[in-house]
PDB file of N, CA and C in Angstrom:
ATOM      1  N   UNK A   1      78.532   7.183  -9.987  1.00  0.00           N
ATOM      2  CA  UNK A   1      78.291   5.871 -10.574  1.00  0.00           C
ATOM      3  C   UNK A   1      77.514   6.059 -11.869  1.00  0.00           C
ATOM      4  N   UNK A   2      78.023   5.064 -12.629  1.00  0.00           N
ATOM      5  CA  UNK A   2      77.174   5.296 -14.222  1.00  0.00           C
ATOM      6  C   UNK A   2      75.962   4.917 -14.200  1.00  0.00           C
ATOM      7  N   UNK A   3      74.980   5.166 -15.116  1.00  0.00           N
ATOM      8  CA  UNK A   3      73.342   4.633 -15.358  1.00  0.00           C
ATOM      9  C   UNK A   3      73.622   2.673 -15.612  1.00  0.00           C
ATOM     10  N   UNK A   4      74.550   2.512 -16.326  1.00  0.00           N
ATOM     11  CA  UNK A   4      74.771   1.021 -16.367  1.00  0.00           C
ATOM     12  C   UNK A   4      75.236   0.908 -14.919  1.00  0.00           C
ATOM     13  N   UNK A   5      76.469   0.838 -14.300  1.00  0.00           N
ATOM     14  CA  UNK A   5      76.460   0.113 -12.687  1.00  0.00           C
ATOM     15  C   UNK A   5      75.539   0.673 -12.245  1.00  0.00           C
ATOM     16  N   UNK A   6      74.933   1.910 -12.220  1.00  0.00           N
ATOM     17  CA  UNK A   6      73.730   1.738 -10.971  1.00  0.00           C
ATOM     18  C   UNK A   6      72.932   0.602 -11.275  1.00  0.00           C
ATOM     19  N   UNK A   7      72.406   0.519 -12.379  1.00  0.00           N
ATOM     20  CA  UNK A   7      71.149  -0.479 -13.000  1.00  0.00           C
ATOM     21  C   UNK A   7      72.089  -2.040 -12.692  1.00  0.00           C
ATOM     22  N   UNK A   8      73.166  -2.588 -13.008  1.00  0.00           N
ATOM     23  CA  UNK A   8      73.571  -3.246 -12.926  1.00  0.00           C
ATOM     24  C   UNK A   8      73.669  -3.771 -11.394  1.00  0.00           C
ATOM     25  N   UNK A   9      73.922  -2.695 -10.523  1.00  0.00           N
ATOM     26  CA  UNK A   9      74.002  -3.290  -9.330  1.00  0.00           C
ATOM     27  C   UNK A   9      72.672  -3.034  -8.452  1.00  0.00           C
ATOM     28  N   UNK A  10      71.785  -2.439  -8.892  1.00  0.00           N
ATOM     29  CA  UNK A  10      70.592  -2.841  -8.593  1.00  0.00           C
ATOM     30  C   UNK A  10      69.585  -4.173  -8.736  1.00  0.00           C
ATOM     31  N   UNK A  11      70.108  -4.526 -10.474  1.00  0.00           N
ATOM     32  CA  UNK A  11      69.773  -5.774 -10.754  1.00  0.00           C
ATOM     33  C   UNK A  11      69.894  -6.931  -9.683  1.00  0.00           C
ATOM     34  N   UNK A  12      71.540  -7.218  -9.367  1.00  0.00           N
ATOM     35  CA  UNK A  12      72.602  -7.750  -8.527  1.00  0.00           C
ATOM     36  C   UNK A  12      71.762  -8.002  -6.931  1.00  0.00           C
ATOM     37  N   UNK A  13      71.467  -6.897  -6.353  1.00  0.00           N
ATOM     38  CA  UNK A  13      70.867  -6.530  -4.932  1.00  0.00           C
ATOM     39  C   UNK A  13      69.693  -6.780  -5.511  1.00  0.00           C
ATOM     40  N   UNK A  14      68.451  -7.200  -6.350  1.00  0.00           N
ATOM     41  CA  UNK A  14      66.932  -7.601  -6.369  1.00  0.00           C
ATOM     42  C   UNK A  14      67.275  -9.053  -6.530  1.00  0.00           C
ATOM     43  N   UNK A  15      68.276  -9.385  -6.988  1.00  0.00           N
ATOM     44  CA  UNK A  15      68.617 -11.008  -6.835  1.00  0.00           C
ATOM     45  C   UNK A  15      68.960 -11.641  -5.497  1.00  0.00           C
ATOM     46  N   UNK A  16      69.593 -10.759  -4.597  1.00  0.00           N
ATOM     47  CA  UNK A  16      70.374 -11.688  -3.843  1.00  0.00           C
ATOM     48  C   UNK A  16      69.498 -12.647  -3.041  1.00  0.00           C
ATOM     49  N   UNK A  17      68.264 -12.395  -2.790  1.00  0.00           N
ATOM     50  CA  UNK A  17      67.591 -13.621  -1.861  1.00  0.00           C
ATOM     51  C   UNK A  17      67.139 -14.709  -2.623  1.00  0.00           C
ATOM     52  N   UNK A  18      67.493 -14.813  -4.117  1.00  0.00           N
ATOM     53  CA  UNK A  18      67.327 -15.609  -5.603  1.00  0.00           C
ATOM     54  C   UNK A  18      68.087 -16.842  -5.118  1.00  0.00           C
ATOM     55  N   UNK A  19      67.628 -17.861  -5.763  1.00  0.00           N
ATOM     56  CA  UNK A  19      68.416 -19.410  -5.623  1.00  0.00           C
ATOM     57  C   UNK A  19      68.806 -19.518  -7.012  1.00  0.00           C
ATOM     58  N   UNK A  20      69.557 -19.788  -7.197  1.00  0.00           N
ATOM     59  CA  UNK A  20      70.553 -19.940  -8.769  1.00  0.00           C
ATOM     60  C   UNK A  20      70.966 -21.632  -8.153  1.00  0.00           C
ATOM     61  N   UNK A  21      71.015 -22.368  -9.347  1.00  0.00           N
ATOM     62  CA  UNK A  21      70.755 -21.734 -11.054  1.00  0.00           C
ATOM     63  C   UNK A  21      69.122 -21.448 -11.163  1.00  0.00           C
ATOM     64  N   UNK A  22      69.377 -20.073 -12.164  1.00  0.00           N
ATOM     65  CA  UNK A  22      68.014 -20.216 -12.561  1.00  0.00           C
ATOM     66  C   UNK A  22      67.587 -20.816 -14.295  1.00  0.00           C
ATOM     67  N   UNK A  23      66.759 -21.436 -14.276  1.00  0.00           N
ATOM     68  CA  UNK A  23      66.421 -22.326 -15.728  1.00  0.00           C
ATOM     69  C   UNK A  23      65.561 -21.609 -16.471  1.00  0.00           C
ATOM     70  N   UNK A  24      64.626 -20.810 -16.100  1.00  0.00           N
ATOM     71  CA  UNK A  24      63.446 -20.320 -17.062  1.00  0.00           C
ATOM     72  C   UNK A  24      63.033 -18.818 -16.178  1.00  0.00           C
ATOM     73  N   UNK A  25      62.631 -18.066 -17.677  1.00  0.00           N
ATOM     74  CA  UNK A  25      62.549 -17.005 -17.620  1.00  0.00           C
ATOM     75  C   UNK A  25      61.490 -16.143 -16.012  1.00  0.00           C
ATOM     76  N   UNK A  26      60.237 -17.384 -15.765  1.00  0.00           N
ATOM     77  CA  UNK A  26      59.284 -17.940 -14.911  1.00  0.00           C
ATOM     78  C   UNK A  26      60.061 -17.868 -13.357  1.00  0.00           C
ATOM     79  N   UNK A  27      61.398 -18.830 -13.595  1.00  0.00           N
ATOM     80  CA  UNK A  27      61.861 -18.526 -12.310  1.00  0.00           C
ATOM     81  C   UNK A  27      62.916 -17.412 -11.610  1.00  0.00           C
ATOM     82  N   UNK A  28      63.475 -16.481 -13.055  1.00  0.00           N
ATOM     83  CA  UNK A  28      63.947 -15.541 -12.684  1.00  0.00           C
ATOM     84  C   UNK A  28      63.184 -14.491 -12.432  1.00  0.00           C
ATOM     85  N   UNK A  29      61.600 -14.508 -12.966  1.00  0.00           N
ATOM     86  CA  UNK A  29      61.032 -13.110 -12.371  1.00  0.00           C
ATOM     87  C   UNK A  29      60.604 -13.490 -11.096  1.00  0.00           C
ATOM     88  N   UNK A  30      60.405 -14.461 -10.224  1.00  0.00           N
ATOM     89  CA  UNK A  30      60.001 -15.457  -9.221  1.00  0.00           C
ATOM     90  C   UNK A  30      61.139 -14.924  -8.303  1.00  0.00           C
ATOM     91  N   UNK A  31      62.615 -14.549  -8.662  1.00  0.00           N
ATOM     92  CA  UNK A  31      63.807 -14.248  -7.695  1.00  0.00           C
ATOM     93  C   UNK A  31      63.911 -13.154  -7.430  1.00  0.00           C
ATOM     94  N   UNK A  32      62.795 -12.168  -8.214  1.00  0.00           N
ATOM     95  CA  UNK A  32      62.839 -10.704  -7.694  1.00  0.00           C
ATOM     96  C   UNK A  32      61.641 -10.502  -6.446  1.00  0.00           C
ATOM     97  N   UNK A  33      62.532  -9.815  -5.728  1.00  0.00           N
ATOM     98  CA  UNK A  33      61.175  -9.252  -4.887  1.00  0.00           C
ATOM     99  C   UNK A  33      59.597  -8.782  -5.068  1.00  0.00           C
ATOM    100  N   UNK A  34      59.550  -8.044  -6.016  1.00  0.00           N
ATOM    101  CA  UNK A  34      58.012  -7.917  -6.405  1.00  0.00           C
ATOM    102  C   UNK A  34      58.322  -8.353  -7.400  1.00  0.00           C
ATOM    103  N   UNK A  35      58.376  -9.102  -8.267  1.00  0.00           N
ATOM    104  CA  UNK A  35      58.383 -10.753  -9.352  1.00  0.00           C
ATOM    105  C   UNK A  35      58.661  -9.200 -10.746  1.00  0.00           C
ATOM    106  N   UNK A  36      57.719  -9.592 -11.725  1.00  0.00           N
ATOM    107  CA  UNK A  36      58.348  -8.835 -12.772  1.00  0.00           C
ATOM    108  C   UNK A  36      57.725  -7.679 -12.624  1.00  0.00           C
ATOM    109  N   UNK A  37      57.489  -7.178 -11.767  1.00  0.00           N
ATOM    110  CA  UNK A  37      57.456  -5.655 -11.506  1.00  0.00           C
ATOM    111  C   UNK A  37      57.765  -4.817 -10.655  1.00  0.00           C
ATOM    112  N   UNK A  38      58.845  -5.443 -10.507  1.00  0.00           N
ATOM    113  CA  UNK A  38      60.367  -4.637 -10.127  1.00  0.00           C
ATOM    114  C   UNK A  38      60.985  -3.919 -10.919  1.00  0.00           C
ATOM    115  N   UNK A  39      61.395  -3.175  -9.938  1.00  0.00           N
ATOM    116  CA  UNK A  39      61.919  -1.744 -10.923  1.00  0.00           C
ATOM    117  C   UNK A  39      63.137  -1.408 -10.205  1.00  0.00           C
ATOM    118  N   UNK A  40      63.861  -1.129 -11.781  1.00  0.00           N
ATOM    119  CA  UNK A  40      65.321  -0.650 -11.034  1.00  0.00           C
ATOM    120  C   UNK A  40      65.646   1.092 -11.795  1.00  0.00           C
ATOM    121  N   UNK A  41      65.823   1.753 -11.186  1.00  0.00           N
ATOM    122  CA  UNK A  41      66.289   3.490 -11.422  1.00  0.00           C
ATOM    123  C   UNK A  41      67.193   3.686 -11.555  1.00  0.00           C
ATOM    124  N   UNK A  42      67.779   4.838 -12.395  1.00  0.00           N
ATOM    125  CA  UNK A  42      68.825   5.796 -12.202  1.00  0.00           C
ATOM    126  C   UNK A  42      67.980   6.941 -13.162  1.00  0.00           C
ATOM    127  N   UNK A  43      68.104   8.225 -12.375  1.00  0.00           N
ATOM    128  CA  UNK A  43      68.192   9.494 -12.868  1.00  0.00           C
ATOM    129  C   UNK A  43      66.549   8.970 -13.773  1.00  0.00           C
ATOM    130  N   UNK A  44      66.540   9.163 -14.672  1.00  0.00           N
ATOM    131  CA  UNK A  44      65.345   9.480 -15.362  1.00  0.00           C
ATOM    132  C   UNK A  44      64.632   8.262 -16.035  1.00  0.00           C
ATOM    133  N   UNK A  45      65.629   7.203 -16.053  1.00  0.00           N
ATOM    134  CA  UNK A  45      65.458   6.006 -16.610  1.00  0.00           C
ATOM    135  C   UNK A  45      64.828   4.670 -15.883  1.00  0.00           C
ATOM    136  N   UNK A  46      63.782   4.349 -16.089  1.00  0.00           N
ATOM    137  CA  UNK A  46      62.893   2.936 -15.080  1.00  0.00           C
ATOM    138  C   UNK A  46      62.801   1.742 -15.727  1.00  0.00           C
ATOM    139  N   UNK A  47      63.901   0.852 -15.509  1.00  0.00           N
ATOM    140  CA  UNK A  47      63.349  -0.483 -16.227  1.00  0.00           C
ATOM    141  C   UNK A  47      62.639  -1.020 -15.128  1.00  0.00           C
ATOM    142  N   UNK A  48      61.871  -2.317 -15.732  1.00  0.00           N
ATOM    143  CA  UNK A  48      60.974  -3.419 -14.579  1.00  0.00           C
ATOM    144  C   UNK A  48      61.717  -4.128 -15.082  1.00  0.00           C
ATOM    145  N   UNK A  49      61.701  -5.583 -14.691  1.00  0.00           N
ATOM    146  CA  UNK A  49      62.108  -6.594 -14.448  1.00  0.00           C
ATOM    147  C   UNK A  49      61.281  -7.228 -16.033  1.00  0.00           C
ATOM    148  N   UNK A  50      60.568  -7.189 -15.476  1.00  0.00           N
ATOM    149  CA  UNK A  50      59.398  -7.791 -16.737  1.00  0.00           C
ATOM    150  C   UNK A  50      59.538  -7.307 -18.294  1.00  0.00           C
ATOM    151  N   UNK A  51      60.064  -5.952 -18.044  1.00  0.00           N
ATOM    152  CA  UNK A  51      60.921  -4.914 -19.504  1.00  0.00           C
ATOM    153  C   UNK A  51      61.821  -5.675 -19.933  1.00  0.00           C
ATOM    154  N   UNK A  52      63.109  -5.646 -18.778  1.00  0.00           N
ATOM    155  CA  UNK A  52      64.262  -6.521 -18.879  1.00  0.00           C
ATOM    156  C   UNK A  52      64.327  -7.667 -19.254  1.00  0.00           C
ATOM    157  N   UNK A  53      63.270  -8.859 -18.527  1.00  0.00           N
ATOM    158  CA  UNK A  53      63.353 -10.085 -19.453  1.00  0.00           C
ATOM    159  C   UNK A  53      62.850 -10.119 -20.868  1.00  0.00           C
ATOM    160  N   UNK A  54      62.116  -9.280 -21.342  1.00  0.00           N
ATOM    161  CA  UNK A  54      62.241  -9.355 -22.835  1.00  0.00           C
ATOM    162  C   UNK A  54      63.384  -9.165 -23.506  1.00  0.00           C
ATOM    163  N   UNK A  55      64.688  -8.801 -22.939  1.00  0.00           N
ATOM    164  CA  UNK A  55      66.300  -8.869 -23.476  1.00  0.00           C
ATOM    165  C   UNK A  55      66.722 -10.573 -23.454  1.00  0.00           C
ATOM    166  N   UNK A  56      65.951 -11.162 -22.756  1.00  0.00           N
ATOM    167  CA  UNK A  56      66.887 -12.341 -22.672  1.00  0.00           C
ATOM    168  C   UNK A  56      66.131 -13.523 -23.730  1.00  0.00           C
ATOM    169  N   UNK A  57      66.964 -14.554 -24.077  1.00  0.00           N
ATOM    170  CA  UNK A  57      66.903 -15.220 -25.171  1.00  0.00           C
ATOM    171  C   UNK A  57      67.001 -16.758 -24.275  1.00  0.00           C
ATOM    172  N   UNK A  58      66.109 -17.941 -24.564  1.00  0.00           N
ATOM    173  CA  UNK A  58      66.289 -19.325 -23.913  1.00  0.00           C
ATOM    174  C   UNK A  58      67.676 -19.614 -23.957  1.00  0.00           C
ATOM    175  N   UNK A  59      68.342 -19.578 -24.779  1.00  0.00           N
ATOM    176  CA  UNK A  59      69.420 -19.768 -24.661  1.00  0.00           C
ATOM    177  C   UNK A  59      70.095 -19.388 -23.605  1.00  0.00           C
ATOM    178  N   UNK A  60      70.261 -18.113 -23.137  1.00  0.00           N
ATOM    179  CA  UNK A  60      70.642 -17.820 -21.969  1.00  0.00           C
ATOM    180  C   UNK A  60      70.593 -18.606 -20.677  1.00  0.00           C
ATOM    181  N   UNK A  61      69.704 -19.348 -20.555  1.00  0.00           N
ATOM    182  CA  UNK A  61      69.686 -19.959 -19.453  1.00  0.00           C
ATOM    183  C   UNK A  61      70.169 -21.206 -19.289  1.00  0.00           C
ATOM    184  N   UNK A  62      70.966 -21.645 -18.245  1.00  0.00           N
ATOM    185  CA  UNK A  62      70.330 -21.382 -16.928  1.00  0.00           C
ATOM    186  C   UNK A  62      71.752 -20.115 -16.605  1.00  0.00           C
ATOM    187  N   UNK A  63      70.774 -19.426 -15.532  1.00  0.00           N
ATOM    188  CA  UNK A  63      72.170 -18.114 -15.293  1.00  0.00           C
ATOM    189  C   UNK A  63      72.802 -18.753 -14.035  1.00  0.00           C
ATOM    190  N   UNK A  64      73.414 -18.682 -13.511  1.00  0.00           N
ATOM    191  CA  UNK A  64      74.214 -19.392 -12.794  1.00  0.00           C
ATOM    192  C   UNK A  64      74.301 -18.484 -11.197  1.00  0.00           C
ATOM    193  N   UNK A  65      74.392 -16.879 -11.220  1.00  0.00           N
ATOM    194  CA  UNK A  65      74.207 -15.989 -10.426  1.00  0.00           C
ATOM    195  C   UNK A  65      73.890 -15.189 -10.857  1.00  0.00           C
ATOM    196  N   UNK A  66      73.511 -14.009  -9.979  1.00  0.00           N
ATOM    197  CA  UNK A  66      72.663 -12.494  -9.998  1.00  0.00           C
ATOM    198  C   UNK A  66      73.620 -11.149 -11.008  1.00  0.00           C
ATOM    199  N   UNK A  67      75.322 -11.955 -10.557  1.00  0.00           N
ATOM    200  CA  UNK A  67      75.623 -10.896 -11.555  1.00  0.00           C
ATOM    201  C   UNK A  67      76.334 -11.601 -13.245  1.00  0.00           C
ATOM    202  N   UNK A  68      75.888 -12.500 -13.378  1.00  0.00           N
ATOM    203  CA  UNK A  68      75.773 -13.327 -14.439  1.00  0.00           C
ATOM    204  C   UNK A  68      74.039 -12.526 -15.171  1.00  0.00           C
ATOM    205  N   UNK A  69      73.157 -12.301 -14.578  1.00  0.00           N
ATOM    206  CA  UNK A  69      71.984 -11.869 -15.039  1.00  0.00           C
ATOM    207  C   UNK A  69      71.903 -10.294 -15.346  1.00  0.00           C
ATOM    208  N   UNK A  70      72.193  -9.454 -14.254  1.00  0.00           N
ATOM    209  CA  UNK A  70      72.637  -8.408 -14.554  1.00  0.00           C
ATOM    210  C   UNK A  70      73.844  -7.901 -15.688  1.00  0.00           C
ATOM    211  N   UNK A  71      74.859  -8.347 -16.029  1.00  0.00           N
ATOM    212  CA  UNK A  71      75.824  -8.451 -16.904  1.00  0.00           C
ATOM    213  C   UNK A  71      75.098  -8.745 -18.881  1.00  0.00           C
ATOM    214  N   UNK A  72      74.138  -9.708 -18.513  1.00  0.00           N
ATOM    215  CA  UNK A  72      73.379  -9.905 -19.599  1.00  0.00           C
ATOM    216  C   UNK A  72      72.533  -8.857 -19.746  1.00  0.00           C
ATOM    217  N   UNK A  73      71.761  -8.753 -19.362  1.00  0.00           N
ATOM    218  CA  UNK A  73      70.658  -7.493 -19.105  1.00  0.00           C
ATOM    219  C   UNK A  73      71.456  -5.798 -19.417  1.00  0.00           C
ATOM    220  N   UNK A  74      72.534  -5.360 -18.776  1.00  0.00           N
ATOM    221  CA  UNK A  74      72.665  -4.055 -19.447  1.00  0.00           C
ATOM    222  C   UNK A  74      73.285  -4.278 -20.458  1.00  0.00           C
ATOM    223  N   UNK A  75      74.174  -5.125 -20.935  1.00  0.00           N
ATOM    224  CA  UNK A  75      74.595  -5.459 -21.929  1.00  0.00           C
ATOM    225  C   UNK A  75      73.415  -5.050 -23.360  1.00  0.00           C
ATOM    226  N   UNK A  76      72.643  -6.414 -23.324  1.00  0.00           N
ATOM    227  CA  UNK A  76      71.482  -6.266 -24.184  1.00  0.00           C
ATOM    228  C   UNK A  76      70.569  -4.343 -24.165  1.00  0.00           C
ATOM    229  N   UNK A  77      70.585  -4.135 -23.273  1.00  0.00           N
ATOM    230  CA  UNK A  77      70.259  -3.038 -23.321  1.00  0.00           C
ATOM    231  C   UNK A  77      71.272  -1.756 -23.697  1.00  0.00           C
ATOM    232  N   UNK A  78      72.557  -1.838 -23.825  1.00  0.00           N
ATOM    233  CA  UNK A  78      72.717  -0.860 -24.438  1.00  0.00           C
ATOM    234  C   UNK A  78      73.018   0.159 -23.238  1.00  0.00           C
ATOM    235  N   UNK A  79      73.257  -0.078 -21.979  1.00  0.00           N
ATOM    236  CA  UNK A  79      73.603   0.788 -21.095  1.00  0.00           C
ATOM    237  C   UNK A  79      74.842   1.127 -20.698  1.00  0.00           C
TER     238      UNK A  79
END
C-alpha cells in the first residue's frame, strides 16, 4: 500500500465514529479519537490531525464524510 492510501485510509478509520456533516474545523478535530492529536503513520512519515487541518480552507466545509476529508487532506498534502 502507498504512503498516500495508508494515510488516506487511516484518516477514513479515525473518522468512522465522526457524525457528518461536519461544519467547522472545531468539529472535525472533535471526530477524531484523540481530537487534534491524532496521528496517522506510514514508514517514516507522522502527520497529527491538528498538522492536517492546517491544509484545509473554510471553504471546504461542510465535509459531508470521512472519505470526503481524507481525499482533501492527502491531496493538499502532496501525498
Amino acid at each position: 500500500m502507498s504512503v498516500k492510501d495508508e494515510i488516506h485510509s487511516q484518516i477514513v478509520g479515525g473518522l468512522a465514529n465522526g457524525t457528518f456533516p461536519v461544519n467547522t474545523p472545531e468539529e472535525l478535530f472533535a471526530a477524531f479519537p484523540d481530537g487534534a492529536a491524532t496521528t496517522c503513520k506510514s514508514g517514516d512519515l507522522v502527520v497529527s490531525a491538528g498538522d492536517a487541518g492546517k491544509l484545509l480552507k473554510a471553504s471546504d466545509f461542510p465535509f459531508k464524510n470521512a472519505k470526503q476529508v481524507a481525499d482533501v487532506i492527502v491531496e493538499r498534502a502532496g501525498l
